[in-house]
C-alpha atoms as a PDB file:
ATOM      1  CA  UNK A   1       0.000   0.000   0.000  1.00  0.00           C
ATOM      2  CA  UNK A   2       2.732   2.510   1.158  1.00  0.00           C
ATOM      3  CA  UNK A   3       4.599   1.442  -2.250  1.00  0.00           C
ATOM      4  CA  UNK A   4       1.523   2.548  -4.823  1.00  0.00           C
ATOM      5  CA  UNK A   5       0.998   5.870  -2.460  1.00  0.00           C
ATOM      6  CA  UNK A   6       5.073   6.768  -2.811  1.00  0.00           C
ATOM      7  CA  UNK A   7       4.588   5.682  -6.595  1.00  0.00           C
ATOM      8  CA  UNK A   8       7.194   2.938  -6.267  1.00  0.00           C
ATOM      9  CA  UNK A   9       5.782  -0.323  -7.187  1.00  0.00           C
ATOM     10  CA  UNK A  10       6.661  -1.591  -9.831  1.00  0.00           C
ATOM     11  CA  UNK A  11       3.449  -1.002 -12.236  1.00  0.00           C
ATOM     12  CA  UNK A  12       4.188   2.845 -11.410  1.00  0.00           C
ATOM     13  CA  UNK A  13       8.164   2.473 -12.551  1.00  0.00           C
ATOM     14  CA  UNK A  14       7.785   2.294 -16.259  1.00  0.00           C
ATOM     15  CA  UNK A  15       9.293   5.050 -18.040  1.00  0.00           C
ATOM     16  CA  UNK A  16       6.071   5.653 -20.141  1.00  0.00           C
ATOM     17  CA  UNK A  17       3.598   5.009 -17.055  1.00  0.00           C
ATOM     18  CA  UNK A  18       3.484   9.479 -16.832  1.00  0.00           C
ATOM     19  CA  UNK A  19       1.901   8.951 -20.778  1.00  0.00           C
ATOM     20  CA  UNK A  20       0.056   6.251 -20.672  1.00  0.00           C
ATOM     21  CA  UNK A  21      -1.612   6.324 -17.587  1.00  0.00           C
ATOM     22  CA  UNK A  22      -1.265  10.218 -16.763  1.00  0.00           C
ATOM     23  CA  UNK A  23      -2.743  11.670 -13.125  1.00  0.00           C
ATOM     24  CA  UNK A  24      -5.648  12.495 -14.831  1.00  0.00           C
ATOM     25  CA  UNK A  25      -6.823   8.854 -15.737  1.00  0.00           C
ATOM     26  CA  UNK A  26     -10.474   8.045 -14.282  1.00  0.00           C
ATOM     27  CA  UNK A  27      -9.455   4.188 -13.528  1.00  0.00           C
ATOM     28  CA  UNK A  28      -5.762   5.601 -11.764  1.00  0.00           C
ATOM     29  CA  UNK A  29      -8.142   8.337  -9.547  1.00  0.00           C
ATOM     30  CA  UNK A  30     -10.285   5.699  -8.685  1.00  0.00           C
ATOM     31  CA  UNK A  31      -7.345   3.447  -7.783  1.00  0.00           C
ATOM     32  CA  UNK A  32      -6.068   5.611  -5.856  1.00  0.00           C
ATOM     33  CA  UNK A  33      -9.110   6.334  -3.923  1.00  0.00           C
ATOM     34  CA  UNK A  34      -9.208   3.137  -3.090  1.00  0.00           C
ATOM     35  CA  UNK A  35      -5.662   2.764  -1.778  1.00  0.00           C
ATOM     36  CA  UNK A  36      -6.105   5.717   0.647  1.00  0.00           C
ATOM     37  CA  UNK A  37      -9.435   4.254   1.766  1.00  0.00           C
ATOM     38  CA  UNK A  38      -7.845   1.238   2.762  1.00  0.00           C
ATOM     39  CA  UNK A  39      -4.967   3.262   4.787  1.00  0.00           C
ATOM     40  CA  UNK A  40      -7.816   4.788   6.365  1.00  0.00           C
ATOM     41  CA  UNK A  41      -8.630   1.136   6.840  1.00  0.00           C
ATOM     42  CA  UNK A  42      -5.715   0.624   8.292  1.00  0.00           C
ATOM     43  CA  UNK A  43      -5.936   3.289  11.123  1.00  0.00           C
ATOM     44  CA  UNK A  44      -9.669   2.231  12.123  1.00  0.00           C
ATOM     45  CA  UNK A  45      -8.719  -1.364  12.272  1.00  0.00           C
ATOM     46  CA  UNK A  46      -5.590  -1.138  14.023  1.00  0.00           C
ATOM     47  CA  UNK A  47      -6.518   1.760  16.525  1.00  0.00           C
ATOM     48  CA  UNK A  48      -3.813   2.761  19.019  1.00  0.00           C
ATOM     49  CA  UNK A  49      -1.199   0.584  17.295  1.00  0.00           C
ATOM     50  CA  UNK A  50      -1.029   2.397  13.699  1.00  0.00           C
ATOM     51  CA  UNK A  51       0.037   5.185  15.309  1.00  0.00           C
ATOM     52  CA  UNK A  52       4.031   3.548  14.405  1.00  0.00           C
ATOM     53  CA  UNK A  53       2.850   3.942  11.032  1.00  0.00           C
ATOM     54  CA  UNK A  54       1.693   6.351  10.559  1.00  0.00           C
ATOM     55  CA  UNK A  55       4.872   8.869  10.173  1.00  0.00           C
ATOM     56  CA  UNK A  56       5.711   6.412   6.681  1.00  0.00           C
ATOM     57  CA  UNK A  57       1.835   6.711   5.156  1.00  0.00           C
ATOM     58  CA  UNK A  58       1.487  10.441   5.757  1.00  0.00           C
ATOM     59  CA  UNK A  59       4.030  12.083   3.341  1.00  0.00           C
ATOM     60  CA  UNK A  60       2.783  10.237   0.525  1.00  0.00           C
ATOM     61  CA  UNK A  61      -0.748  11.125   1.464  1.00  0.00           C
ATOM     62  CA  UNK A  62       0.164  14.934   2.262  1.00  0.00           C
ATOM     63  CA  UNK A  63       1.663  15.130  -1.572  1.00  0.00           C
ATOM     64  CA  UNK A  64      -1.791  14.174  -2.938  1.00  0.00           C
ATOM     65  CA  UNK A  65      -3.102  16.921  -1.020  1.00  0.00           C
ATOM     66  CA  UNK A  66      -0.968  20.120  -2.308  1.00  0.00           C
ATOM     67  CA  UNK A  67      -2.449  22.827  -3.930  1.00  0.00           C
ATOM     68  CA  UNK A  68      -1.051  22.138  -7.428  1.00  0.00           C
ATOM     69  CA  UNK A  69      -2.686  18.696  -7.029  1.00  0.00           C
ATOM     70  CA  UNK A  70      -6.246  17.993  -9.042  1.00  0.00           C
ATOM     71  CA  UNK A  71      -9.160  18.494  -6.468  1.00  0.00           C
ATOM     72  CA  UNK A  72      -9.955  14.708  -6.836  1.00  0.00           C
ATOM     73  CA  UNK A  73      -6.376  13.990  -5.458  1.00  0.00           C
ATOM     74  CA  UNK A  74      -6.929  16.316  -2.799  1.00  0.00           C
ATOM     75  CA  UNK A  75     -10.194  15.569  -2.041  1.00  0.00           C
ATOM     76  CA  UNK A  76      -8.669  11.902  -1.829  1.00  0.00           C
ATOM     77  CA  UNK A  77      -5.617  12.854   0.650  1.00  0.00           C
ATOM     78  CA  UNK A  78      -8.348  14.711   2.352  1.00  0.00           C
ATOM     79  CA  UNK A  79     -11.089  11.649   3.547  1.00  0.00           C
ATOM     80  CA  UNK A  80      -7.669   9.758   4.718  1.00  0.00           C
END
């Protein structure tokens, strides 16, 4: 999960990942949506004990919610 949210796995590596499957792609936004909702997961799951986690899942998270994101990407970093 942390991997896809850094955009490190491996699907994200490919050189032409940026033109084939740009930010703006409705299946990646939904992806993505999806990831966050199961960090979100995560933290309601766990409780108390995510808290050691959480310093790793919250940069990624924070860079989907910058101003020059889209407002779906914020919107997404936002219902974390």
């Amino acid at each position: 999960t942390y991997a896809l949210l850094a955009k490190e796995a491996p699907c994200q590596q490919l050189e032409d990942y940026g033109e084939e499957f740009g930010d703006d792609d409705d299946d990646h936004d939904a992806f993505m949506t999806s990831v966050c909702d199961l960090v979100g997961s995560f933290g309601r799951v766990m409780g108390q004990h995510f808290v050691q986690y959480l310093p790793k899942f919250l940069p990624p998270i924070c860079e989907y919610a910058k101003s020059s994101r889209p407002p779906s990407d914020r919107s997404m970093a936002m219902g974390c």
